[in-house]
PDB file of N, CA and C in Angstrom:
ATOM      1  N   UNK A   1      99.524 129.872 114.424  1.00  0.00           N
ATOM      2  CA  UNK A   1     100.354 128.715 114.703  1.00  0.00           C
ATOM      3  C   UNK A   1     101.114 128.284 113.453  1.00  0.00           C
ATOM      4  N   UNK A   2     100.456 128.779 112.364  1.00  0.00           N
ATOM      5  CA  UNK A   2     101.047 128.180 110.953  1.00  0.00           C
ATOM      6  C   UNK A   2     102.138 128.917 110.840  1.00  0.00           C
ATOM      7  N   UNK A   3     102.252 129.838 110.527  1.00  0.00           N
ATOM      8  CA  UNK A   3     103.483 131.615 111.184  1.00  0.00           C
ATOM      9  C   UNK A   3     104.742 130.736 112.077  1.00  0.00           C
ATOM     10  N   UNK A   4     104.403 130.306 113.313  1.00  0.00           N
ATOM     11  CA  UNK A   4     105.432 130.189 114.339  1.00  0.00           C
ATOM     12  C   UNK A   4     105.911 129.093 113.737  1.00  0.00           C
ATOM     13  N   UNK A   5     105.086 127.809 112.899  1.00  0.00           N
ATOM     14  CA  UNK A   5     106.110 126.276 112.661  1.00  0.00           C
ATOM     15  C   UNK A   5     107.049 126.858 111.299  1.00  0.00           C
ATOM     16  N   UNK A   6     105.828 127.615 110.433  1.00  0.00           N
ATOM     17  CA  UNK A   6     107.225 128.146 109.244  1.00  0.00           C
ATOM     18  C   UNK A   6     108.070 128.636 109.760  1.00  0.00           C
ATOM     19  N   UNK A   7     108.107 129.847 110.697  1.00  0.00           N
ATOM     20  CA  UNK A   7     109.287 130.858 110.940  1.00  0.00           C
ATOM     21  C   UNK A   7     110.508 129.631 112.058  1.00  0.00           C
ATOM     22  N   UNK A   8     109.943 128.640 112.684  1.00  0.00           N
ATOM     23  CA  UNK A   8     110.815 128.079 113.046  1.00  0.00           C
ATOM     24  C   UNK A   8     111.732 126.956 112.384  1.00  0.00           C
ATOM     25  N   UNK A   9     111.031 126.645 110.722  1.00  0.00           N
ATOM     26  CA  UNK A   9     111.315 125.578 109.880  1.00  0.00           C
ATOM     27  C   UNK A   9     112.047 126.461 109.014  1.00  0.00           C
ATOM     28  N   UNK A  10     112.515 127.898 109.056  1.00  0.00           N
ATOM     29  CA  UNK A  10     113.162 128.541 108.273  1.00  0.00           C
ATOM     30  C   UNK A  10     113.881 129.541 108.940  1.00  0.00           C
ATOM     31  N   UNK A  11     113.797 130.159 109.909  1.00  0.00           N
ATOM     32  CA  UNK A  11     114.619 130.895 110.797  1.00  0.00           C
ATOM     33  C   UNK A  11     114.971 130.404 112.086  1.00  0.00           C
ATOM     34  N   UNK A  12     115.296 129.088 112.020  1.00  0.00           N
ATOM     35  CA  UNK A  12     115.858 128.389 113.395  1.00  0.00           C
ATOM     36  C   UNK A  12     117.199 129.273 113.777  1.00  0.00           C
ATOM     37  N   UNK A  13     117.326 129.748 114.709  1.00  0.00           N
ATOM     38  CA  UNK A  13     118.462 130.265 115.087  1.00  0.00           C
ATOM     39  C   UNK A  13     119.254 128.895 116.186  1.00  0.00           C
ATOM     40  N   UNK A  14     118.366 128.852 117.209  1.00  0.00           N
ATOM     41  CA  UNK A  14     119.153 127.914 118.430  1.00  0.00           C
ATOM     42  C   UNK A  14     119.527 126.340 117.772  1.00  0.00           C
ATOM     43  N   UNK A  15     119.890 125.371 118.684  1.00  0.00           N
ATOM     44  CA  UNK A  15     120.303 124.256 118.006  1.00  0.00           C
ATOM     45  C   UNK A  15     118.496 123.502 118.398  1.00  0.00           C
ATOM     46  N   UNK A  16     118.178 123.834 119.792  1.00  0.00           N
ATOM     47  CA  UNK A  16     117.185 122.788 119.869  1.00  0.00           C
ATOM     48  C   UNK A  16     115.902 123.237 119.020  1.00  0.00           C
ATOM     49  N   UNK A  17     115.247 124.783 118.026  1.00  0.00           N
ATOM     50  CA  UNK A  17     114.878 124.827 117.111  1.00  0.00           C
ATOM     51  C   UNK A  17     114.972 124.328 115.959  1.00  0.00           C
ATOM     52  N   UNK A  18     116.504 124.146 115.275  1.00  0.00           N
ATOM     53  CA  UNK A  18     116.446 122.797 114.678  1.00  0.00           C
ATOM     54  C   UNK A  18     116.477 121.844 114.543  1.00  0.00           C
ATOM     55  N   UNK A  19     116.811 121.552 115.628  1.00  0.00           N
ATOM     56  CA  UNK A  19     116.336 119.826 115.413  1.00  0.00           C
ATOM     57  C   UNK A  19     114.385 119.401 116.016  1.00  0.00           C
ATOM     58  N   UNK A  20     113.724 120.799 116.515  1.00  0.00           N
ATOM     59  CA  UNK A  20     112.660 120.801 116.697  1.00  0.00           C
ATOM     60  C   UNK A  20     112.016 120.707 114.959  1.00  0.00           C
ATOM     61  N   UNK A  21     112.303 121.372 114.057  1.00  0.00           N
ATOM     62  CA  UNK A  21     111.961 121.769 112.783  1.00  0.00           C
ATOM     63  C   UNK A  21     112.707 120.344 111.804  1.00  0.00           C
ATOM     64  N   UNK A  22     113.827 119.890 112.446  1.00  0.00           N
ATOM     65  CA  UNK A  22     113.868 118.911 111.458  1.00  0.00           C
ATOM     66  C   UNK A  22     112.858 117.585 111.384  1.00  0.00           C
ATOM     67  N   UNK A  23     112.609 117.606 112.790  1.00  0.00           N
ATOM     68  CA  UNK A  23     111.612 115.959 113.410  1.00  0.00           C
ATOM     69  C   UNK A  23     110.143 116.441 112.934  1.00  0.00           C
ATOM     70  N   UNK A  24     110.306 117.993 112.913  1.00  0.00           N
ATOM     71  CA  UNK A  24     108.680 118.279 112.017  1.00  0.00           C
ATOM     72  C   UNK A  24     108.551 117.812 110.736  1.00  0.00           C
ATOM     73  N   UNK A  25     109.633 118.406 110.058  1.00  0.00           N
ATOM     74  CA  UNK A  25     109.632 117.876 108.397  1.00  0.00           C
ATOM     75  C   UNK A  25     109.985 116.312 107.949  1.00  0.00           C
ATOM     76  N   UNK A  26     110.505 115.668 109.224  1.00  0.00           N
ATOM     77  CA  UNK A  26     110.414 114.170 108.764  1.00  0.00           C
ATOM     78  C   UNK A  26     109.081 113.584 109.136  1.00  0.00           C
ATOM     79  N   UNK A  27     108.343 114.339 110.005  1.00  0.00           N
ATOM     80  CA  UNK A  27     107.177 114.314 110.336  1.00  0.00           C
ATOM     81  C   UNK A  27     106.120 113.956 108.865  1.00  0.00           C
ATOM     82  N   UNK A  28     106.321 115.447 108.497  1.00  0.00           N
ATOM     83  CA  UNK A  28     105.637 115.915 107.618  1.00  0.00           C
ATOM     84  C   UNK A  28     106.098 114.878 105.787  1.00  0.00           C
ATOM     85  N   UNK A  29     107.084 114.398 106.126  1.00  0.00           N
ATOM     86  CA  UNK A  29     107.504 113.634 104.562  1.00  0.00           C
ATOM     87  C   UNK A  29     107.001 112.237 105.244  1.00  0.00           C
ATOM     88  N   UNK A  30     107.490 111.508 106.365  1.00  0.00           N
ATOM     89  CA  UNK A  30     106.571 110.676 106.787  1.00  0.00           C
ATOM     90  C   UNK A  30     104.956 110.604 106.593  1.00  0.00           C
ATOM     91  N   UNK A  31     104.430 110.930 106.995  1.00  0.00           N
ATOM     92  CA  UNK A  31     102.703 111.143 106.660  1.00  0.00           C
ATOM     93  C   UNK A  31     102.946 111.479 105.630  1.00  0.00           C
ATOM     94  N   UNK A  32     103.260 111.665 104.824  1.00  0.00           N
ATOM     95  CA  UNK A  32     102.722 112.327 103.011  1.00  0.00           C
ATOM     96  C   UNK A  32     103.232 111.301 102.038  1.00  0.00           C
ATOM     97  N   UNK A  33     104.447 110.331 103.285  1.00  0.00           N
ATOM     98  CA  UNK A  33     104.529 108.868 102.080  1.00  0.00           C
ATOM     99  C   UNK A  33     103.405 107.676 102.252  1.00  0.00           C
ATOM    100  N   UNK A  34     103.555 107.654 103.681  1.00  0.00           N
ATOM    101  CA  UNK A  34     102.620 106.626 104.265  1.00  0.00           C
ATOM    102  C   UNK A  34     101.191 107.078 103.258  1.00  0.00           C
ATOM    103  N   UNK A  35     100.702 108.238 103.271  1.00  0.00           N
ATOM    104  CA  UNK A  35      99.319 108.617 102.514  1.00  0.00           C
ATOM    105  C   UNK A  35      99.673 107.974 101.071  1.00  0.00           C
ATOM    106  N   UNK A  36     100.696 108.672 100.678  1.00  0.00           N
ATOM    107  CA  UNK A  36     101.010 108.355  98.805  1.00  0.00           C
ATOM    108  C   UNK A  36     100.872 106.814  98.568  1.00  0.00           C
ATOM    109  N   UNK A  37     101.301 105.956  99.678  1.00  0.00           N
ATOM    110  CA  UNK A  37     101.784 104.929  99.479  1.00  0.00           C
ATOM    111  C   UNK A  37     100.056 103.853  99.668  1.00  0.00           C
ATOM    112  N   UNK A  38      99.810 104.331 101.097  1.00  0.00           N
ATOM    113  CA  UNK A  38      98.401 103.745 100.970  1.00  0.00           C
ATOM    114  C   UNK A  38      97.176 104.394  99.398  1.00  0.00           C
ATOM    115  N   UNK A  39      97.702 104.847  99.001  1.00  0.00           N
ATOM    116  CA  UNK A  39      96.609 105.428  97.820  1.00  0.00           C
ATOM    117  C   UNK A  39      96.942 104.588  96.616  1.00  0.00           C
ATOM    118  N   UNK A  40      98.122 104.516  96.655  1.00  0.00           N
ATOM    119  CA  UNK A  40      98.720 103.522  95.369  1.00  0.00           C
ATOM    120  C   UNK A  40      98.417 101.998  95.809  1.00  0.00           C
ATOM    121  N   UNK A  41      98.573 101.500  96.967  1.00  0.00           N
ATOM    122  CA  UNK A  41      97.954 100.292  97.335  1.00  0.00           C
ATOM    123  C   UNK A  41      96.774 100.151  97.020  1.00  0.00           C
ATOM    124  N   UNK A  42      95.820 100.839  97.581  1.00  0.00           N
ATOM    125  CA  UNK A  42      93.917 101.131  97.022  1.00  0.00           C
ATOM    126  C   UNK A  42      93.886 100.914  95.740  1.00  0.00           C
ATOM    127  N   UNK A  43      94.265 101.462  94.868  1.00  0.00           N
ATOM    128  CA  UNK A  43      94.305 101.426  93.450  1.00  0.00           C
ATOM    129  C   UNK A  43      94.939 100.464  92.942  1.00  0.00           C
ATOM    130  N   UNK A  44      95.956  99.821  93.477  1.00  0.00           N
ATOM    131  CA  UNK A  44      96.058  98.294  93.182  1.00  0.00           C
ATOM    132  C   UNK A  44      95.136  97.186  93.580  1.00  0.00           C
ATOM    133  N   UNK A  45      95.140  97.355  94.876  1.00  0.00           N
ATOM    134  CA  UNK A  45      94.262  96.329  95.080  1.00  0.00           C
ATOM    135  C   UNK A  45      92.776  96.421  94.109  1.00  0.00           C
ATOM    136  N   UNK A  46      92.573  97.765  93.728  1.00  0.00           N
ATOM    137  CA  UNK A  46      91.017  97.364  93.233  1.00  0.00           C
ATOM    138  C   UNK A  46      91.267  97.026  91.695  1.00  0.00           C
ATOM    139  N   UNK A  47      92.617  97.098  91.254  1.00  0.00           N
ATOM    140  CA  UNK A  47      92.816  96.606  90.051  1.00  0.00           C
ATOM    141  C   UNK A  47      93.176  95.324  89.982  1.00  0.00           C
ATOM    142  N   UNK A  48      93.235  94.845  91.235  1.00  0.00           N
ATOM    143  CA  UNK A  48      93.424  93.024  91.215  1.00  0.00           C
ATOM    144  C   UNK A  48      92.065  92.401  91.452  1.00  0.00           C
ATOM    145  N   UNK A  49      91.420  93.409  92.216  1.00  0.00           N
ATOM    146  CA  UNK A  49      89.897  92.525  92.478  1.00  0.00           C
ATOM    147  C   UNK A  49      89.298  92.515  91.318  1.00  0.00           C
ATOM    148  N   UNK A  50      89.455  93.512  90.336  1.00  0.00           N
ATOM    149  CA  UNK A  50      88.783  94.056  89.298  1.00  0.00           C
ATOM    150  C   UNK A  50      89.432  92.510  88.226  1.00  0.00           C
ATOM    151  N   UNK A  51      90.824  92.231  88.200  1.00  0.00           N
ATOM    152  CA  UNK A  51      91.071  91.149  87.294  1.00  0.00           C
ATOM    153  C   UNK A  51      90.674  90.285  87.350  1.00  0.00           C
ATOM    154  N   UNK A  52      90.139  89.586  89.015  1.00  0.00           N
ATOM    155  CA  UNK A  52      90.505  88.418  89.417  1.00  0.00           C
ATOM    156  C   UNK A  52      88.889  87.905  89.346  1.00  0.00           C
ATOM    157  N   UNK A  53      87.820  89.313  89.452  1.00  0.00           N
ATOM    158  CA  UNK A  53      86.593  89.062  88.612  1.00  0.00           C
ATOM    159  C   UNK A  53      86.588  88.911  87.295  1.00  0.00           C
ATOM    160  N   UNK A  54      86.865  89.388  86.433  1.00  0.00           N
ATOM    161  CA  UNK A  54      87.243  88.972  84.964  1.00  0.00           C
ATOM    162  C   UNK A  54      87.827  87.592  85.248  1.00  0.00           C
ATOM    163  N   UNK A  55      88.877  87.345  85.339  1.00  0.00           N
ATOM    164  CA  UNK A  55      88.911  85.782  85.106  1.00  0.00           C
ATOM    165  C   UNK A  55      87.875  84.685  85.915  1.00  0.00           C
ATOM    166  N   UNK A  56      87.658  84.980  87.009  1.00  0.00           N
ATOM    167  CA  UNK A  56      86.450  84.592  87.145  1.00  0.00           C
ATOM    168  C   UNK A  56      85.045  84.350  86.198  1.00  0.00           C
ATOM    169  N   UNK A  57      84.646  85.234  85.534  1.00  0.00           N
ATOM    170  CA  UNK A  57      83.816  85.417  84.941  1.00  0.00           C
ATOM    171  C   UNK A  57      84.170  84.678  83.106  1.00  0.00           C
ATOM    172  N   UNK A  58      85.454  84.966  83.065  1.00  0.00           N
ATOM    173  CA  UNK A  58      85.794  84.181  81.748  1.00  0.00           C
ATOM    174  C   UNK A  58      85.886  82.933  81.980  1.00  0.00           C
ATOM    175  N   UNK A  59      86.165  82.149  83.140  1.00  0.00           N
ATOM    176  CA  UNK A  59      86.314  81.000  83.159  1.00  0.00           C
ATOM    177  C   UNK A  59      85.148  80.379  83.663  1.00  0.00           C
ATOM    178  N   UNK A  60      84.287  81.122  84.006  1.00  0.00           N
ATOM    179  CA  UNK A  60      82.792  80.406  83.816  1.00  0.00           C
ATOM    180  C   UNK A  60      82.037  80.416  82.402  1.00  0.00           C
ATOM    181  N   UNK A  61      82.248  81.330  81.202  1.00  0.00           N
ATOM    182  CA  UNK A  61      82.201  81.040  80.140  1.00  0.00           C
ATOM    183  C   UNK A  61      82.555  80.454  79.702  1.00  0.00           C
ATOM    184  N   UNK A  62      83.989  80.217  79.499  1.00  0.00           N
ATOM    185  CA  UNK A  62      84.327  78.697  79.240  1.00  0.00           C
ATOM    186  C   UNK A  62      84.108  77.400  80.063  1.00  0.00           C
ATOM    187  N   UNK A  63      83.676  77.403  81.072  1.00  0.00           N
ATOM    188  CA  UNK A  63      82.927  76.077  81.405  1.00  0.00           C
ATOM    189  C   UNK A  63      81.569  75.752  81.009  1.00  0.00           C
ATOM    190  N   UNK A  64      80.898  77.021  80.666  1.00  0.00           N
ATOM    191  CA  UNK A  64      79.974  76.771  80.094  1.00  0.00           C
ATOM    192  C   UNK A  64      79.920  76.329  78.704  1.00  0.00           C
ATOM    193  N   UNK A  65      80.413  76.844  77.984  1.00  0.00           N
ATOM    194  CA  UNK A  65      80.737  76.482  76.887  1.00  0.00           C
ATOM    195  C   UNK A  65      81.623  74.936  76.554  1.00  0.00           C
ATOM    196  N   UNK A  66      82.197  74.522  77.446  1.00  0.00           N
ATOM    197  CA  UNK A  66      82.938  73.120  77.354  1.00  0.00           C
ATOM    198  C   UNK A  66      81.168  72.108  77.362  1.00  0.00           C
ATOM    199  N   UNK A  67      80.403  72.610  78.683  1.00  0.00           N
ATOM    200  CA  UNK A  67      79.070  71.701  78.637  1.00  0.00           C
ATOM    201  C   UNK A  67      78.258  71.903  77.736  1.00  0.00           C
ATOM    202  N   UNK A  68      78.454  72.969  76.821  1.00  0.00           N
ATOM    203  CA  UNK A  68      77.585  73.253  76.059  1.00  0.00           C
ATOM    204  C   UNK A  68      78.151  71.870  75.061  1.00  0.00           C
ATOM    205  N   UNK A  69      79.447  72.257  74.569  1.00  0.00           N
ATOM    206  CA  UNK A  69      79.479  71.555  73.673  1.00  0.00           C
ATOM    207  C   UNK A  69      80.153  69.501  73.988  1.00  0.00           C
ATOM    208  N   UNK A  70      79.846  69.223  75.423  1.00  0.00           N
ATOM    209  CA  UNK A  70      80.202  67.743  75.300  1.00  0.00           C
ATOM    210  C   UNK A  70      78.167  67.649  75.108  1.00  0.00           C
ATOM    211  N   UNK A  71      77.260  69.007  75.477  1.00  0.00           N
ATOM    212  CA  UNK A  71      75.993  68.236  76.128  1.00  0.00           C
ATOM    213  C   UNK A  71      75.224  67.905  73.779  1.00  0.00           C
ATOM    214  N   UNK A  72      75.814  69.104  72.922  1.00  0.00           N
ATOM    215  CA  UNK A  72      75.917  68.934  71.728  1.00  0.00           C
ATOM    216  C   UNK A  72      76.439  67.478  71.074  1.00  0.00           C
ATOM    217  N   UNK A  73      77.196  67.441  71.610  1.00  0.00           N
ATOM    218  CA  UNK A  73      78.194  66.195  70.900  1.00  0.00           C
ATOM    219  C   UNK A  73      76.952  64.971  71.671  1.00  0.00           C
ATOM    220  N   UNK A  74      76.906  64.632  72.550  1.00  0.00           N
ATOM    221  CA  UNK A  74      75.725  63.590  73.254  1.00  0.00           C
ATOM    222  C   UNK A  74      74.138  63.528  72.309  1.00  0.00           C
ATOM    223  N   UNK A  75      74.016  64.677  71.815  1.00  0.00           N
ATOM    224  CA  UNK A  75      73.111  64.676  71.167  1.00  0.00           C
ATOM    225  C   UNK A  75      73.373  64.028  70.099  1.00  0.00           C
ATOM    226  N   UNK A  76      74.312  64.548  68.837  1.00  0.00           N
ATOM    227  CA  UNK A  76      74.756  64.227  67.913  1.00  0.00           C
ATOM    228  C   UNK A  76      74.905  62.419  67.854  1.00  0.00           C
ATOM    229  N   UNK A  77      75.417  62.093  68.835  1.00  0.00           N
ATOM    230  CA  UNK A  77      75.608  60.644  68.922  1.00  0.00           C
ATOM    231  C   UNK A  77      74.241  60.196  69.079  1.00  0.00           C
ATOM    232  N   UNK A  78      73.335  60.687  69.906  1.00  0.00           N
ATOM    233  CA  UNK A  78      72.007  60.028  70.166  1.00  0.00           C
ATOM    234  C   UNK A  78      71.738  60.140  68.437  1.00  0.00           C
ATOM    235  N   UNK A  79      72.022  60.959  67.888  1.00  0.00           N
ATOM    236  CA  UNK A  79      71.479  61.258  66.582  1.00  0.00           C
ATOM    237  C   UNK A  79      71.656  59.641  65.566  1.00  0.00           C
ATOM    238  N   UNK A  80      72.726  59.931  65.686  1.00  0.00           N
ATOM    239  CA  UNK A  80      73.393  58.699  64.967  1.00  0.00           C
ATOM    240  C   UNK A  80      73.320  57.285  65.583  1.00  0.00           C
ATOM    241  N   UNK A  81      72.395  57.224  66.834  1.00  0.00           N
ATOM    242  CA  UNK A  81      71.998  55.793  67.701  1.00  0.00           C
ATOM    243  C   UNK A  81      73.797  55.157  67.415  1.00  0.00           C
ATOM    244  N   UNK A  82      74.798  55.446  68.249  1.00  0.00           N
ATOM    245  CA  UNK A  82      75.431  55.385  68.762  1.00  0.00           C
ATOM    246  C   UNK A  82      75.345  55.606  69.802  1.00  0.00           C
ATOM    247  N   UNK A  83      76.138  54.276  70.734  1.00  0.00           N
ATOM    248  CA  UNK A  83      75.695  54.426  72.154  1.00  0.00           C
ATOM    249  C   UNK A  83      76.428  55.258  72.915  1.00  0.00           C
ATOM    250  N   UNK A  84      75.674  56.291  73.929  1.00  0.00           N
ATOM    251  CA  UNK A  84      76.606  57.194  74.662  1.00  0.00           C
ATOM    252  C   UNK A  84      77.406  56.911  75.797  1.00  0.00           C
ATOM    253  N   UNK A  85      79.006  57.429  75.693  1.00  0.00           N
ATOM    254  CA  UNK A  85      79.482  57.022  76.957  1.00  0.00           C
ATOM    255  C   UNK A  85      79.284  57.592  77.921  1.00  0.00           C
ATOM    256  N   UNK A  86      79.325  57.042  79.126  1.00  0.00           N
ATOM    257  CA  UNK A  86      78.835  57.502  80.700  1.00  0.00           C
ATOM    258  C   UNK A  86      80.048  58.528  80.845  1.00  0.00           C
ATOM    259  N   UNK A  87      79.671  59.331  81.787  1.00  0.00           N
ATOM    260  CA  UNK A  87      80.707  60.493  82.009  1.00  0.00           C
ATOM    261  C   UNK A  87      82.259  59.658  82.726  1.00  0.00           C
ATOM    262  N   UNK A  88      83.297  59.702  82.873  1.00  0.00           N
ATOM    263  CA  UNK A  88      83.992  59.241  83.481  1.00  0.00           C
ATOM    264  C   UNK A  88      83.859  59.991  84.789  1.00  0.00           C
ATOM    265  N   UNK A  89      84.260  58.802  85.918  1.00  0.00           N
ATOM    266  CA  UNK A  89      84.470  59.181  87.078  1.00  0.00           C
ATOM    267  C   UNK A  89      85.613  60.016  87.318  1.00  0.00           C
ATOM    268  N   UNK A  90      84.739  61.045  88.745  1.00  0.00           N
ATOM    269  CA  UNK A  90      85.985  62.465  89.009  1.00  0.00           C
ATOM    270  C   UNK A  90      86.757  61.265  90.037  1.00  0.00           C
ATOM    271  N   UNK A  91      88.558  61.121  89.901  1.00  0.00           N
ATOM    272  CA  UNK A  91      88.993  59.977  90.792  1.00  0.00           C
ATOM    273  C   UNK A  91      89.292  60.867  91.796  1.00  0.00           C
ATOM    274  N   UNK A  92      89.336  60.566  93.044  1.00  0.00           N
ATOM    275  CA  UNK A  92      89.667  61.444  94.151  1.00  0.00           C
ATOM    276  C   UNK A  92      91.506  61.302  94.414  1.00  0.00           C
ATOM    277  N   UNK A  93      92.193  62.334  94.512  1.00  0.00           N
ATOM    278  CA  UNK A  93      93.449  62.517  94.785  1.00  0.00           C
ATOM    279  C   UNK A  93      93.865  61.988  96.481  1.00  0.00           C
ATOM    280  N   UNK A  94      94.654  60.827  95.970  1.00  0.00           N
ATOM    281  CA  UNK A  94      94.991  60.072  97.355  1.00  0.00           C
ATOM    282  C   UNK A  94      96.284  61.114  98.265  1.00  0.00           C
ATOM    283  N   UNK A  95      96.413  61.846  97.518  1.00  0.00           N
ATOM    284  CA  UNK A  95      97.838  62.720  98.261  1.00  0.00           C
ATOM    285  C   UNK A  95      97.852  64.092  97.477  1.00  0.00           C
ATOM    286  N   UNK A  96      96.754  65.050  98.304  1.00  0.00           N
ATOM    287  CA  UNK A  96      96.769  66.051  97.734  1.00  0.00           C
ATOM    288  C   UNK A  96      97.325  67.324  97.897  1.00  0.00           C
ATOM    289  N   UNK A  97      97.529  68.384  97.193  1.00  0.00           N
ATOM    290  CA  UNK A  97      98.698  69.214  96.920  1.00  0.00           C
ATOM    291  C   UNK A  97      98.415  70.458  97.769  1.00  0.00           C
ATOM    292  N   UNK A  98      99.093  70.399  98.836  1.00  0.00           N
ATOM    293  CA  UNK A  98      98.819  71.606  99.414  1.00  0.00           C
ATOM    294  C   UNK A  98      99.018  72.726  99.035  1.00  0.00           C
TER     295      UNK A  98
END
């Protein structure tokens, strides 16, 4: 069968052989972009999940590190019997940003 689609994708004589052989090879470049194209998507996408954990993960270090150092500084003041201020209130957003 492999024989009869080459010999007809290269020795088309009639008209309806080629245009049988041309709808094959748009066939055939069709499926081989759609594939190329989904493979390069895969590999993006796992290079965005892959970032979007990293910043994830960095920005929980730095939150940790912000409590590390207001829960340091609270100490320091207890140190010095200076009185500590209460955390300020989180204010709730009356009109929030969709």
């Amino acid at each position: 069968m492999a024989e009869k689609s080459t010999s007809s994708l290269f020795g088309a004589s009639s008209g309806e052989d080629c245009m049988q052989s041309n709808s094959e090879v748009q066939r055939y470049l069709w499926i081989s972009f759609s594939l190329r194209y989904l493979s390069e998507t895969e590999g993006l996408r796992s290079t965005v999940k892959a970032l979007e954990e990293e910043i994830r993960i960095m920005e929980s270090a730095r939150q940790r590190r912000r409590e590390d150092i207001q829960e340091q500084t609270r100490r320091s003041l207890e140190h010095i019997e200076n009185p500590i201020p209460e955390p300020k209130p989180e204010i709730k957003d009356e009109f929030p940003r969709a």
